[in-house]
PDB file of N, CA and C in Angstrom:
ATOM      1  N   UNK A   1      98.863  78.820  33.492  1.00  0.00           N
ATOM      2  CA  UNK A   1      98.160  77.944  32.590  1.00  0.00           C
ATOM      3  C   UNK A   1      98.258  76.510  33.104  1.00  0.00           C
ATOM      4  N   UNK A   2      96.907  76.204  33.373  1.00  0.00           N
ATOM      5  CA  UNK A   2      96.898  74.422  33.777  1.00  0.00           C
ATOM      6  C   UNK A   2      97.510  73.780  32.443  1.00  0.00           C
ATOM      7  N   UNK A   3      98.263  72.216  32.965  1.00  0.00           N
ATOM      8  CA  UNK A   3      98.310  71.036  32.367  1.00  0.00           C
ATOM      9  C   UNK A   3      96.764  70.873  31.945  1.00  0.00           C
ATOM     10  N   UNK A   4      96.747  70.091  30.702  1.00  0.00           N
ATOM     11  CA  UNK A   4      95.371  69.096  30.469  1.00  0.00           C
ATOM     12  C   UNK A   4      94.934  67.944  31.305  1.00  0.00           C
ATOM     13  N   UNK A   5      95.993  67.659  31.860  1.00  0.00           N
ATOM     14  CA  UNK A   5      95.614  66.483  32.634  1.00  0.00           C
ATOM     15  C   UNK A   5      94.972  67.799  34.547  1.00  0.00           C
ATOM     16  N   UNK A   6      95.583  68.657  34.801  1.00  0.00           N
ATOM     17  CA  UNK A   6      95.057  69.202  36.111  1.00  0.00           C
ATOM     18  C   UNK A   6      93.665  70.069  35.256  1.00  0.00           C
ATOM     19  N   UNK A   7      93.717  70.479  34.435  1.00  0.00           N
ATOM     20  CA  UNK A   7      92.273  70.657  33.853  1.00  0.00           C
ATOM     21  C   UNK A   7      91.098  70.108  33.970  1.00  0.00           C
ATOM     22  N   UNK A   8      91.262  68.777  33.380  1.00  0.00           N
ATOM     23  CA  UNK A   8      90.629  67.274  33.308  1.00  0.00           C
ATOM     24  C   UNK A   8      90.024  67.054  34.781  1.00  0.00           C
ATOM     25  N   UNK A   9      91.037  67.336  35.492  1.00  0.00           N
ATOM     26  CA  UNK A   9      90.835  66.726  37.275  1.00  0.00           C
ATOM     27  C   UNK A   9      90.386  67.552  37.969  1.00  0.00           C
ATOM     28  N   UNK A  10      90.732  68.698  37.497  1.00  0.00           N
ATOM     29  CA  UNK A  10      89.593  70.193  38.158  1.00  0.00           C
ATOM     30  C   UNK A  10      88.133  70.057  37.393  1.00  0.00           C
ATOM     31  N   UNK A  11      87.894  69.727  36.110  1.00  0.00           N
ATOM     32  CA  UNK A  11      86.645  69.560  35.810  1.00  0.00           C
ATOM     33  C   UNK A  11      85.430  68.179  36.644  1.00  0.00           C
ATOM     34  N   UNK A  12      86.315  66.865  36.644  1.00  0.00           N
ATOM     35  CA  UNK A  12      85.932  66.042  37.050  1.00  0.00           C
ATOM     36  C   UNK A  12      85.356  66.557  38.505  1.00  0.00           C
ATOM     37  N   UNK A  13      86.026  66.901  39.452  1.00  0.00           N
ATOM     38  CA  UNK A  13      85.963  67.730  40.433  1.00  0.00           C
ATOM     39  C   UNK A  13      84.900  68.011  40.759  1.00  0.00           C
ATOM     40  N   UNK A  14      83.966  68.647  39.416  1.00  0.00           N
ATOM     41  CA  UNK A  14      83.112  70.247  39.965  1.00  0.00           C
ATOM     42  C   UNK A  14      81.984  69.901  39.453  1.00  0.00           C
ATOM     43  N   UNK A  15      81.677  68.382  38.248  1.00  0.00           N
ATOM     44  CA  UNK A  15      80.603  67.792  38.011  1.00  0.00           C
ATOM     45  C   UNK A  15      80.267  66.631  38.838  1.00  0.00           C
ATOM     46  N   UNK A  16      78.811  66.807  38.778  1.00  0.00           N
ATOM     47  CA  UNK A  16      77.684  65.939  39.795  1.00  0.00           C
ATOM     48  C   UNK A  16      77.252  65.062  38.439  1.00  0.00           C
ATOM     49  N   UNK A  17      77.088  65.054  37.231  1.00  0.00           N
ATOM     50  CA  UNK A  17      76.720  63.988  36.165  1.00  0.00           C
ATOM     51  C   UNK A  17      77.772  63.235  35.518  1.00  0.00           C
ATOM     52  N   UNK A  18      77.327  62.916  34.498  1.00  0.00           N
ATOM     53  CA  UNK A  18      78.162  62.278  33.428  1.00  0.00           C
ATOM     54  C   UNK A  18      79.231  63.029  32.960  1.00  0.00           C
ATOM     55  N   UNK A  19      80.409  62.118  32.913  1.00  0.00           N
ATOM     56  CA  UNK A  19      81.476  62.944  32.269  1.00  0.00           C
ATOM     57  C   UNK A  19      81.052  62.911  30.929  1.00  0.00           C
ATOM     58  N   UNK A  20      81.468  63.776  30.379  1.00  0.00           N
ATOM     59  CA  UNK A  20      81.459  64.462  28.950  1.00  0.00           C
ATOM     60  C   UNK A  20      82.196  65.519  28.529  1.00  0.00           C
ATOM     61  N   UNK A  21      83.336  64.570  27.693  1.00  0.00           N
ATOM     62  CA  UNK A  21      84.446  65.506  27.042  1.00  0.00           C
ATOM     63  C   UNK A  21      84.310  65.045  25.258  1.00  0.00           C
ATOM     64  N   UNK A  22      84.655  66.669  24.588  1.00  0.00           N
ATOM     65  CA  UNK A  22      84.830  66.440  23.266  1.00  0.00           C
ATOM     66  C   UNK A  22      86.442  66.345  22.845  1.00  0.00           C
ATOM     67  N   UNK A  23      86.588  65.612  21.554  1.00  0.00           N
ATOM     68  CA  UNK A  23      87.742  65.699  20.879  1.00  0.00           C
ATOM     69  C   UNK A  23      87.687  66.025  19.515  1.00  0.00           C
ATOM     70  N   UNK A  24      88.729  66.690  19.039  1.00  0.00           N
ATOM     71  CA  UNK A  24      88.355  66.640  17.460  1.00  0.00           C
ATOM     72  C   UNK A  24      89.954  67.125  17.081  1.00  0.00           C
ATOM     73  N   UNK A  25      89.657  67.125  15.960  1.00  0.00           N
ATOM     74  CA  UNK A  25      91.473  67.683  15.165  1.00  0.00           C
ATOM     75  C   UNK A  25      90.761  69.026  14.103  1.00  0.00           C
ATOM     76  N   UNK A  26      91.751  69.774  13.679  1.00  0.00           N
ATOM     77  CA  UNK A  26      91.271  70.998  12.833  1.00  0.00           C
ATOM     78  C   UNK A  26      91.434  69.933  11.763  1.00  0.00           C
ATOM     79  N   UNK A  27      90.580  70.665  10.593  1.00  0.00           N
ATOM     80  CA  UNK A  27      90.771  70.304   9.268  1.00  0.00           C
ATOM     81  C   UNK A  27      92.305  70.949   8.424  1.00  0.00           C
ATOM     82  N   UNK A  28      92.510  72.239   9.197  1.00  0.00           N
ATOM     83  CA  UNK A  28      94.060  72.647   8.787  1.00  0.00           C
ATOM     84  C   UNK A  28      95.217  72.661   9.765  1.00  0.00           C
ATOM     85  N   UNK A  29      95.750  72.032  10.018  1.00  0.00           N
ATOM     86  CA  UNK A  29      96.994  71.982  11.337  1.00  0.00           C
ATOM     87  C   UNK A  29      97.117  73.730  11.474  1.00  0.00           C
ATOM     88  N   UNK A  30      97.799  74.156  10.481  1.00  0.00           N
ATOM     89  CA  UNK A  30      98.443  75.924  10.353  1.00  0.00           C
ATOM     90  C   UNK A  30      97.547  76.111   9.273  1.00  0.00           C
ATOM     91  N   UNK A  31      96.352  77.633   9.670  1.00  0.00           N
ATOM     92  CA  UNK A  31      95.398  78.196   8.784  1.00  0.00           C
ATOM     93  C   UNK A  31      95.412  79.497   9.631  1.00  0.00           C
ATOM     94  N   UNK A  32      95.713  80.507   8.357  1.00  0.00           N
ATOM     95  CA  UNK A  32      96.189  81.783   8.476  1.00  0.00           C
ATOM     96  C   UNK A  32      94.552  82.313   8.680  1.00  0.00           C
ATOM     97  N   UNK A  33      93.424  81.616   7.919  1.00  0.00           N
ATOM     98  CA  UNK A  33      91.749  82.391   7.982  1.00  0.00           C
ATOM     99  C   UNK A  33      91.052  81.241   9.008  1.00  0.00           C
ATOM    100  N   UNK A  34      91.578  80.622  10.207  1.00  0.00           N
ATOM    101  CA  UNK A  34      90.872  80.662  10.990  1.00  0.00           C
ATOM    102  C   UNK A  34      89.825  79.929  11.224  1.00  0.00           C
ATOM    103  N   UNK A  35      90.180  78.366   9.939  1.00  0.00           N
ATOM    104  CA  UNK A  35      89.025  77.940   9.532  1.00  0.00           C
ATOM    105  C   UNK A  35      88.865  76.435  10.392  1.00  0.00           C
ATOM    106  N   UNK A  36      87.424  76.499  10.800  1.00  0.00           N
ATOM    107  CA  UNK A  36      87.472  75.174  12.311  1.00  0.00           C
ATOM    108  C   UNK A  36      86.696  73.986  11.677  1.00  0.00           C
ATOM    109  N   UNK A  37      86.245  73.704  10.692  1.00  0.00           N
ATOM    110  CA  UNK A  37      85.660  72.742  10.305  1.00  0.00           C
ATOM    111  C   UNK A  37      86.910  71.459  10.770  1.00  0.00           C
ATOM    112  N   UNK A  38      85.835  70.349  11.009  1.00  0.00           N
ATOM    113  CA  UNK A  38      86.693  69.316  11.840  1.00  0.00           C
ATOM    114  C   UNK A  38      87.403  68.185  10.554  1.00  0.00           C
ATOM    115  N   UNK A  39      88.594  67.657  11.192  1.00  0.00           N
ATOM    116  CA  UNK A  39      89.129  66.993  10.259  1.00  0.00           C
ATOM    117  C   UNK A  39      88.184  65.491   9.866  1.00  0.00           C
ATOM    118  N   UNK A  40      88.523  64.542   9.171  1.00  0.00           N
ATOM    119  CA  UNK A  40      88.134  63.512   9.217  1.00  0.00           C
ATOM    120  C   UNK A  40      88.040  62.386   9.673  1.00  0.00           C
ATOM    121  N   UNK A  41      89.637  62.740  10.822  1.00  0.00           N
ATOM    122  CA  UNK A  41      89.379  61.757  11.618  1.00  0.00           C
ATOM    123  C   UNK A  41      90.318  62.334  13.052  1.00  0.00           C
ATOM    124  N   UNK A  42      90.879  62.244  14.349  1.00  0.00           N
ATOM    125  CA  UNK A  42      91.462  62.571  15.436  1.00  0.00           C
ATOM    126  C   UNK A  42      93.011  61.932  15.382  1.00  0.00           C
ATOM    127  N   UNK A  43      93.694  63.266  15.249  1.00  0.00           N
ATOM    128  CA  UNK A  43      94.747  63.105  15.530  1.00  0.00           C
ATOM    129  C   UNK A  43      95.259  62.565  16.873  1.00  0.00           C
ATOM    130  N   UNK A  44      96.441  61.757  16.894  1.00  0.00           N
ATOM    131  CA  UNK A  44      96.780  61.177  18.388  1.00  0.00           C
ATOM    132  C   UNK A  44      97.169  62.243  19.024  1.00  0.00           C
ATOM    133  N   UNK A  45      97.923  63.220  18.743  1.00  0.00           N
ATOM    134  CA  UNK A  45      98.438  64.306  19.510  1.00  0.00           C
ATOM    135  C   UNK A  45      97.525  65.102  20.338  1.00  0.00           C
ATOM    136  N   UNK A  46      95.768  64.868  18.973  1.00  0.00           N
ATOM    137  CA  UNK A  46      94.951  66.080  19.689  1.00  0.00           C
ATOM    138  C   UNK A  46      93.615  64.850  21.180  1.00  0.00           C
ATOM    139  N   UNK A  47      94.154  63.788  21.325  1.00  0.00           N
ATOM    140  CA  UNK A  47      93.470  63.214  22.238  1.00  0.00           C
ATOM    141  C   UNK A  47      94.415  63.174  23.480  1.00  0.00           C
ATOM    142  N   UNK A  48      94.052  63.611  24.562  1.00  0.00           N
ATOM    143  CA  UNK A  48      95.168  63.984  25.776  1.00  0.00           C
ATOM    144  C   UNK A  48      95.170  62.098  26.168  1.00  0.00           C
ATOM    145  N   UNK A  49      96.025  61.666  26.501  1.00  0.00           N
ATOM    146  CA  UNK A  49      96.576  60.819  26.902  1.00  0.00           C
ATOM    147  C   UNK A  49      95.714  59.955  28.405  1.00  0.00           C
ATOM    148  N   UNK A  50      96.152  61.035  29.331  1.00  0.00           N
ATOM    149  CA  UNK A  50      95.577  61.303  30.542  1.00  0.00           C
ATOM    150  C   UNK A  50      93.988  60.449  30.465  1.00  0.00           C
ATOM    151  N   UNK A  51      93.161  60.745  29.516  1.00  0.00           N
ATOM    152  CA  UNK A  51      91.791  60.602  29.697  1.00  0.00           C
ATOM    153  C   UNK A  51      91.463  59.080  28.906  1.00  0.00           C
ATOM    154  N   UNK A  52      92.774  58.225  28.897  1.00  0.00           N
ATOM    155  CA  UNK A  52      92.274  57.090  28.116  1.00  0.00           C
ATOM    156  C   UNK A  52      92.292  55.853  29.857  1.00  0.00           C
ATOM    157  N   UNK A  53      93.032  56.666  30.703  1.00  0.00           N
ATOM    158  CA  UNK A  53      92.615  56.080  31.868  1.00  0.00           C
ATOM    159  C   UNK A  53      91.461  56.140  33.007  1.00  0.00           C
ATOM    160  N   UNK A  54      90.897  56.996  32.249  1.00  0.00           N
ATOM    161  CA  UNK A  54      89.160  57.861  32.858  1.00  0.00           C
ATOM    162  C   UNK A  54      88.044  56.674  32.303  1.00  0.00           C
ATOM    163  N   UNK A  55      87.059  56.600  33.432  1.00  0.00           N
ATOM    164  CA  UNK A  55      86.192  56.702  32.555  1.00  0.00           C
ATOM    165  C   UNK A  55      84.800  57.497  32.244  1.00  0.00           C
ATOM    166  N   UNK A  56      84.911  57.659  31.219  1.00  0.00           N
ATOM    167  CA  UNK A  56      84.573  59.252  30.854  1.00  0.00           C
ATOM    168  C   UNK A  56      83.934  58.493  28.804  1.00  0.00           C
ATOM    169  N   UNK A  57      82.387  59.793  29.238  1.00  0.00           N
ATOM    170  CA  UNK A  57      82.134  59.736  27.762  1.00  0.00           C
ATOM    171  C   UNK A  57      83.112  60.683  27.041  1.00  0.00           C
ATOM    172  N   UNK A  58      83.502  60.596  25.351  1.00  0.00           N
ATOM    173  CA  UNK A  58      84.276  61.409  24.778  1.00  0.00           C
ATOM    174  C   UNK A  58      83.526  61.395  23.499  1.00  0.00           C
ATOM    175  N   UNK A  59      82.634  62.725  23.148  1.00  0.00           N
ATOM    176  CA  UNK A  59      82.047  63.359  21.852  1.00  0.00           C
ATOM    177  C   UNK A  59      83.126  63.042  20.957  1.00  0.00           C
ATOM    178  N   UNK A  60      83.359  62.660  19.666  1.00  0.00           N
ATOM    179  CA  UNK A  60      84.535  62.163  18.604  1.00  0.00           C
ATOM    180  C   UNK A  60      84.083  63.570  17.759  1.00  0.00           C
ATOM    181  N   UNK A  61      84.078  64.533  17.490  1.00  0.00           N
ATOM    182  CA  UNK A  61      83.794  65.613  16.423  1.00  0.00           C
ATOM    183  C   UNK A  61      84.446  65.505  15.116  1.00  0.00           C
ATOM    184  N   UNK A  62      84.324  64.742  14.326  1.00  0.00           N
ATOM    185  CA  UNK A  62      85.142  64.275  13.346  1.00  0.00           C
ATOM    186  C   UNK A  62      84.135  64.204  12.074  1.00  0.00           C
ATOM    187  N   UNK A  63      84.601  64.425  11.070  1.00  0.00           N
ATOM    188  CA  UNK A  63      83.573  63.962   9.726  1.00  0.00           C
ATOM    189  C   UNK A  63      83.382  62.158   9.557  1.00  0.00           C
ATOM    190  N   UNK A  64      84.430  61.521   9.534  1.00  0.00           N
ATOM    191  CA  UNK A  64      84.537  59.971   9.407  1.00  0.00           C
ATOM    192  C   UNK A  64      84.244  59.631  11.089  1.00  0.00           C
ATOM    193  N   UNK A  65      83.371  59.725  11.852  1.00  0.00           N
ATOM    194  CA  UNK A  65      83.463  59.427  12.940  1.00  0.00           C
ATOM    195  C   UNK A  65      83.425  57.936  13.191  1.00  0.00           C
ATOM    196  N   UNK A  66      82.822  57.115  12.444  1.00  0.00           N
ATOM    197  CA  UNK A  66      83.321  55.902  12.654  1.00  0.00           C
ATOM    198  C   UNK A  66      84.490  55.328  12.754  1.00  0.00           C
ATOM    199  N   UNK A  67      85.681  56.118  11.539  1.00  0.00           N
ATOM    200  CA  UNK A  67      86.659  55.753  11.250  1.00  0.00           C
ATOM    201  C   UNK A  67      87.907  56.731  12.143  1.00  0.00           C
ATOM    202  N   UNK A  68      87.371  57.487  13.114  1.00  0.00           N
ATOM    203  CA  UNK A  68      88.115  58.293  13.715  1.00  0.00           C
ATOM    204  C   UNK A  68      88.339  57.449  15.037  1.00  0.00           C
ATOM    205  N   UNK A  69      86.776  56.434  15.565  1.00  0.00           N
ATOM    206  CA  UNK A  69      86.629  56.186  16.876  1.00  0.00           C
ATOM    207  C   UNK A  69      87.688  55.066  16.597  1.00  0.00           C
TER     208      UNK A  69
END
């Protein structure tokens, strides 16, 4: 299993366009039914670190997306 960050650098890698990565947080941290609707705003944990030194577009998948960016 890759790191996120050798992920990131194998993807960068293998595209000829625009970077384009999504982020988002679950709406339930621990959910026993599985449920993916996005939270309201991005957890720090769920934005890899690595990619705030990229530059790179990043989709925000969030309900408050203003208040997430």
């Amino acid at each position: 299993m890759l790191s996120i960050e050798a992920e990131t650098h194998e993807a960068l890698e293998t595209w000829n366009r625009e970077f384009l990565f999504h982020a988002s947080s679950p709406l339930y941290r621990f959910s026993e039914t599985m449920d993916r609707r996005h939270a309201d705003t991005i957890d720090e944990m769920d934005f890899p670190k690595t990619w705030r030194a990229l530059d790179i577009t990043v989709d925000v998948e969030a309900k408050a997306k203003e208040l997430a960016v």
